[in-house]
C-alpha atoms as a PDB file:
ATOM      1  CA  UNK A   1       0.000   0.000   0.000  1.00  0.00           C
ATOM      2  CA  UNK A   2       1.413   3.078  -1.060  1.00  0.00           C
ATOM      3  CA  UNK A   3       0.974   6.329   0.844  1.00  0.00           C
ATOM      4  CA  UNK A   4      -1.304   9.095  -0.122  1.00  0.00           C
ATOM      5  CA  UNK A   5       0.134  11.768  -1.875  1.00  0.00           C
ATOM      6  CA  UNK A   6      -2.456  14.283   0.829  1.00  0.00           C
ATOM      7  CA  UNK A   7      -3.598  13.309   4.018  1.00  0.00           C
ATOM      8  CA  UNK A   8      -7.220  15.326   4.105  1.00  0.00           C
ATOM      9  CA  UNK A   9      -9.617  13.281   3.974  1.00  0.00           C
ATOM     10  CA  UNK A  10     -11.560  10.708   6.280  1.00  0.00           C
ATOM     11  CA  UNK A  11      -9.984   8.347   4.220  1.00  0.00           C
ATOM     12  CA  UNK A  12      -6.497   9.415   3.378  1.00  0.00           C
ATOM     13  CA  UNK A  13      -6.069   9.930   7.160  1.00  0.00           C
ATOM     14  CA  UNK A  14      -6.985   6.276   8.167  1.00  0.00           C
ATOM     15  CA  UNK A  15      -5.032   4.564   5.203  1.00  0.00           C
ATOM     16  CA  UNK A  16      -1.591   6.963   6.115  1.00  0.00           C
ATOM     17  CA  UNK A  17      -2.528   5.626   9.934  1.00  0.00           C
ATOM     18  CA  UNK A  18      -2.403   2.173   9.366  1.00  0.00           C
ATOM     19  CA  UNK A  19       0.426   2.803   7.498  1.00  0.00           C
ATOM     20  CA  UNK A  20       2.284   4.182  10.482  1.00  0.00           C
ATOM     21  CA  UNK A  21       0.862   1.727  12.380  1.00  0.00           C
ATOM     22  CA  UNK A  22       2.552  -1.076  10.452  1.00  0.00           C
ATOM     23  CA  UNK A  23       6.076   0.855  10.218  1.00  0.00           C
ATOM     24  CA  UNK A  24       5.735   2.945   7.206  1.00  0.00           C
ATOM     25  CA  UNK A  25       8.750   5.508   7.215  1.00  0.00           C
ATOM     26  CA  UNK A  26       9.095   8.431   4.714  1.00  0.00           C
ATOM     27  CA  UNK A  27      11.978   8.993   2.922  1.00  0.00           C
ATOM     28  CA  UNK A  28      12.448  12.728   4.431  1.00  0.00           C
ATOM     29  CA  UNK A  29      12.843  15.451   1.987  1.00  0.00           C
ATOM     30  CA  UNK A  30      14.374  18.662   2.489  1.00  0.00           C
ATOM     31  CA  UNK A  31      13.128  21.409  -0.054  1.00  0.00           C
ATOM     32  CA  UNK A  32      15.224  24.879   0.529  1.00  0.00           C
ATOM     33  CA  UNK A  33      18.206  26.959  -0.637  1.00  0.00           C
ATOM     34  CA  UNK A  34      21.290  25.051   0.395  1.00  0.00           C
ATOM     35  CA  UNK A  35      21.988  27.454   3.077  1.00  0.00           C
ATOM     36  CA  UNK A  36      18.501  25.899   4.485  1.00  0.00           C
ATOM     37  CA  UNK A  37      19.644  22.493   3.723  1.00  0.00           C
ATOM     38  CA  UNK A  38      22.386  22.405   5.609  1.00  0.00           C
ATOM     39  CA  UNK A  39      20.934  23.783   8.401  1.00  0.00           C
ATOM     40  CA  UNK A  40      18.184  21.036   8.452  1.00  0.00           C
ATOM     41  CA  UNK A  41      21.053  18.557   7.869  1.00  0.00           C
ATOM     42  CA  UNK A  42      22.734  19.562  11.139  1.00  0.00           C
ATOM     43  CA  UNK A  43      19.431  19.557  12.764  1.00  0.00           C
ATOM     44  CA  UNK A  44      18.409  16.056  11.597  1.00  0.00           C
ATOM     45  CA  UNK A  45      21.964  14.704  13.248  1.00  0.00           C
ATOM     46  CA  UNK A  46      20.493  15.710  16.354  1.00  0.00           C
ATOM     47  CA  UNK A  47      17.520  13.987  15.758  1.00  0.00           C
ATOM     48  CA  UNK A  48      19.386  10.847  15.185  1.00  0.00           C
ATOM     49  CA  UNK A  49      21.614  11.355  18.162  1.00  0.00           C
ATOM     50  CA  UNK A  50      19.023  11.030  20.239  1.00  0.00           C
ATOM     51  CA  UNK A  51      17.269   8.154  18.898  1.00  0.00           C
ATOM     52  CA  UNK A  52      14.238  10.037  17.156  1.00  0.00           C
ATOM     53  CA  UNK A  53      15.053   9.884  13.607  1.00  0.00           C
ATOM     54  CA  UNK A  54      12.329   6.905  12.892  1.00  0.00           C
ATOM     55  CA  UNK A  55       9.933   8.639  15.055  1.00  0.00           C
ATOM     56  CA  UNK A  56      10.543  11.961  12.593  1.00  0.00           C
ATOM     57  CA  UNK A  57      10.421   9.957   9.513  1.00  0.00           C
ATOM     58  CA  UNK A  58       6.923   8.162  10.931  1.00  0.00           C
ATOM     59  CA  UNK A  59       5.035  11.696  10.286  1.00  0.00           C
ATOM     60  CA  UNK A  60       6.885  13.924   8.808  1.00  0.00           C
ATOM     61  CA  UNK A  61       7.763  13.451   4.547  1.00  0.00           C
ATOM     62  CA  UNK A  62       9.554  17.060   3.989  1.00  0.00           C
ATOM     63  CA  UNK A  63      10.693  20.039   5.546  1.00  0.00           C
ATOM     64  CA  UNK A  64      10.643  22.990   3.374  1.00  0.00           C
ATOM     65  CA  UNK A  65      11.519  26.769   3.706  1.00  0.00           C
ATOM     66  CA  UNK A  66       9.156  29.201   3.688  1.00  0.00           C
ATOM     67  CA  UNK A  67       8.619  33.141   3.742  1.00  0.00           C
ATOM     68  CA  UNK A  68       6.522  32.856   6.548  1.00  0.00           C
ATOM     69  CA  UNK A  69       5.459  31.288   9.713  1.00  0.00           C
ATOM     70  CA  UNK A  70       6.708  27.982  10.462  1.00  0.00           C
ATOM     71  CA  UNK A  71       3.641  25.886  11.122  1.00  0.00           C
ATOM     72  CA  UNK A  72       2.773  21.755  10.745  1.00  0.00           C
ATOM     73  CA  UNK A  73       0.796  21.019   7.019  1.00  0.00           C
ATOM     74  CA  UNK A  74      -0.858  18.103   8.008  1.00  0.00           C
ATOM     75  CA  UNK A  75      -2.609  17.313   4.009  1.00  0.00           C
ATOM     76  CA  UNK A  76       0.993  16.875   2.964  1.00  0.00           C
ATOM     77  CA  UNK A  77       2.672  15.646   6.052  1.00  0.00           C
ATOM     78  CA  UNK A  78       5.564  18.401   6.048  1.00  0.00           C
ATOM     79  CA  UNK A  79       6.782  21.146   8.178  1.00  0.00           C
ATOM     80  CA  UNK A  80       7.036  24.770   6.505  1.00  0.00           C
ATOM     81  CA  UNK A  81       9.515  26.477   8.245  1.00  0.00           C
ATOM     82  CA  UNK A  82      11.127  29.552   7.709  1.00  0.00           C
ATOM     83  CA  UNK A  83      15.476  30.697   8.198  1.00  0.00           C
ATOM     84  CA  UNK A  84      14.925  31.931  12.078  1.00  0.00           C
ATOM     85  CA  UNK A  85      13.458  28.329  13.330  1.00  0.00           C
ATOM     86  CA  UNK A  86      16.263  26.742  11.878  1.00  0.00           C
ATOM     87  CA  UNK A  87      19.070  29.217  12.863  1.00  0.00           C
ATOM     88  CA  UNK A  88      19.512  26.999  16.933  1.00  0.00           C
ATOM     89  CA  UNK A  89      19.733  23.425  15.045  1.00  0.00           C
ATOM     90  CA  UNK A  90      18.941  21.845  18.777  1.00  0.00           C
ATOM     91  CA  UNK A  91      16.210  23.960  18.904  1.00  0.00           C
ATOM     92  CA  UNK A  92      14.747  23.322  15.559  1.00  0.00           C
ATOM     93  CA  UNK A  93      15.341  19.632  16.144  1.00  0.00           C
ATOM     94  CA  UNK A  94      13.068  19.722  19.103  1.00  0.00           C
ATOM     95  CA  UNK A  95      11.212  21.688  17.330  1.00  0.00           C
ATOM     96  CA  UNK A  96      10.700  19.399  14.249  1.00  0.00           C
ATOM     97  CA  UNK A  97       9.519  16.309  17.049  1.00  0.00           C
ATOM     98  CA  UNK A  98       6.678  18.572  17.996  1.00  0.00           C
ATOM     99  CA  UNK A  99       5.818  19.084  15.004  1.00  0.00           C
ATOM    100  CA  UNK A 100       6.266  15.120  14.307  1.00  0.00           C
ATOM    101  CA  UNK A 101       3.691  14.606  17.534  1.00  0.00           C
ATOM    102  CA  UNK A 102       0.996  16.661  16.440  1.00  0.00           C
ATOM    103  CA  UNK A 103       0.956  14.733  13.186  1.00  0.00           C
ATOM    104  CA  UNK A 104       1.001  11.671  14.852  1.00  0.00           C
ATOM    105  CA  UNK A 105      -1.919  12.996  17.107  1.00  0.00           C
ATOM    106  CA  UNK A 106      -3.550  13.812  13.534  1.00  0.00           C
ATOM    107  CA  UNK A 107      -3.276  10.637  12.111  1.00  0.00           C
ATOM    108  CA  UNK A 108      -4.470   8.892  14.964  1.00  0.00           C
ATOM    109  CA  UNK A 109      -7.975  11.082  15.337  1.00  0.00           C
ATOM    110  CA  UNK A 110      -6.832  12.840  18.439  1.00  0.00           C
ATOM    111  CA  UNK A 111      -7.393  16.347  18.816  1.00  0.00           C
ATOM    112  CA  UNK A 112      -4.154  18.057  17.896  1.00  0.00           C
ATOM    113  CA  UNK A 113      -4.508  21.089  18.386  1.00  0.00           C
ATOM    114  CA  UNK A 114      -5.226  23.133  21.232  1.00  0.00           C
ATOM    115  CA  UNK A 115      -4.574  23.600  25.015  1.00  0.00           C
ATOM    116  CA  UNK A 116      -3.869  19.857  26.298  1.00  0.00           C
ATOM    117  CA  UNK A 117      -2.803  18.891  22.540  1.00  0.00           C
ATOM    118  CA  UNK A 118       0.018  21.344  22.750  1.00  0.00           C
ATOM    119  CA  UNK A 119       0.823  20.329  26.474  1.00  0.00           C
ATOM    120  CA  UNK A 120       1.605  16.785  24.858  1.00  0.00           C
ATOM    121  CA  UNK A 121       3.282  17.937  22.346  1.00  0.00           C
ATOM    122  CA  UNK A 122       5.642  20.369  24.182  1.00  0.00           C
ATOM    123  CA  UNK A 123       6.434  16.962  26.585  1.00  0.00           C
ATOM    124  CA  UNK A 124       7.198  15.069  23.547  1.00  0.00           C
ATOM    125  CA  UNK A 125       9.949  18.365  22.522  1.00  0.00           C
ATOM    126  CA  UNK A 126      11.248  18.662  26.038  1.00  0.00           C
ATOM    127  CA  UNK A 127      11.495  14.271  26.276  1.00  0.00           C
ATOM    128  CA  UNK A 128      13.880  14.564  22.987  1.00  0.00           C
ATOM    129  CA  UNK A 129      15.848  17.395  24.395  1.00  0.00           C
ATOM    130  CA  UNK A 130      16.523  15.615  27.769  1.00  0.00           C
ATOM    131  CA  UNK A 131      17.151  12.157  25.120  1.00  0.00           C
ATOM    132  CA  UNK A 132      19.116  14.524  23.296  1.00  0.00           C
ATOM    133  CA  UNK A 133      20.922  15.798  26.568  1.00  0.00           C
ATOM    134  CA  UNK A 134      21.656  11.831  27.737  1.00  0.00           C
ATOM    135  CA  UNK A 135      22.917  10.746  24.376  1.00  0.00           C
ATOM    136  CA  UNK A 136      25.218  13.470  23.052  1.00  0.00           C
ATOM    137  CA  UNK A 137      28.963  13.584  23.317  1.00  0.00           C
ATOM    138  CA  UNK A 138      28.907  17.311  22.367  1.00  0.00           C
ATOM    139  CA  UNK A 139      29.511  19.781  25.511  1.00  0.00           C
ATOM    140  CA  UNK A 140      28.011  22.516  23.532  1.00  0.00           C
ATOM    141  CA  UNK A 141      24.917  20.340  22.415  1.00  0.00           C
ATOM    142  CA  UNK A 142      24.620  18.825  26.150  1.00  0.00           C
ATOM    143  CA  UNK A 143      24.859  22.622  27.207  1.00  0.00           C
ATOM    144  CA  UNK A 144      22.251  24.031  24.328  1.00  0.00           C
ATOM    145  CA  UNK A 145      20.043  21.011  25.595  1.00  0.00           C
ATOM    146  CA  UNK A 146      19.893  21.745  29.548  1.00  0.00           C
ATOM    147  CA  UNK A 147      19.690  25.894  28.550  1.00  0.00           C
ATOM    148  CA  UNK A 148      16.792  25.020  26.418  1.00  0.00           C
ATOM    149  CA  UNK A 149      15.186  22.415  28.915  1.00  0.00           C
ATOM    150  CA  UNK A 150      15.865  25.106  31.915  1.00  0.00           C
ATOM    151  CA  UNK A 151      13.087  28.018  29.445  1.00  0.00           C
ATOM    152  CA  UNK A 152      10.773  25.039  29.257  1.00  0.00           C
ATOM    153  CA  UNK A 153      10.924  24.909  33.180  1.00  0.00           C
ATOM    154  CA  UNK A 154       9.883  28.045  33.326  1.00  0.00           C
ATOM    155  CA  UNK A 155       7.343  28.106  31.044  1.00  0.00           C
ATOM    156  CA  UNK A 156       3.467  26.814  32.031  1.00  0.00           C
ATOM    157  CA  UNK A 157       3.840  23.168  29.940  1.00  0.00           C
ATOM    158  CA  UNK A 158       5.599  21.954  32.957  1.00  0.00           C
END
């Protein structure tokens, strides 16, 4: 079964699911200047650091630049997101498994969006950053992580 090229309807939604469900993975596409791909690249070894490059890969099929806000299209499965949210590539790579979690909520006919949708997803960012944290050999990264963790302390997800 092959998945859909938009994930909008009733039915798109619940065949891209039980994709998922049985393992599918996109092959992850990056569509950008090359300024913008490299960034993403440097993010995306983060991602596999800490263990949540199949998770990514699960929801998410591109990551593209945009002129704009940086937001989760859930018909196409990709996040548009613009130079400044890739500019901190630990931040953008928690970023991106946020963005990975509300898709997954999508898929799975939970309400993504929202007060307590957002509090789940913001867990599932600051989980990858303290993964992240754990798993990395990098002093700066380790550093970036526990900075990062220490404004989500603060904040009222936690």
């Amino acid at each position: 079964m092959e998945f859909p090229k938009r994930v909008y309807t009733i039915k798109e939604v619940k065949k891209a699911g039980k994709l998922v469900k049985k393992g599918y993975k996109h092959r992850l596409k990056i569509n950008g200047t090359l300024l913008f791909r490299q960034k993403v690249g440097e993010t995306l070894k983060h991602v596999r650091t800490a263990g949540y490059h199949d998770f990514l890969r699960r929801y998410i099929r591109s990551i593209v630049e945009i002129d704009g806000i940086t937001q989760l299209r859930e018909a196409d499965a990709a996040v548009w997101a613009n130079e400044y949210a890739i500019q901190n590539p630990v931040d953008a790579a928690s970023l991106f498994i946020q963005k990975a979690n509300h898709m997954k909520e999508y898929l799975e006919d939970k309400l993504y969006f929202g007060g307590a949708a957002e509090t789940r997803s913001v867990q599932k960012r600051i989980e990858f950053l303290q993964a992240l944290r754990r798993k990395s050999r990098n002093k700066q990264v380790k550093e970036e992580c526990e900075r990062l963790l220490g404004s989500w302390r603060e904040s009222v997800y936690l």
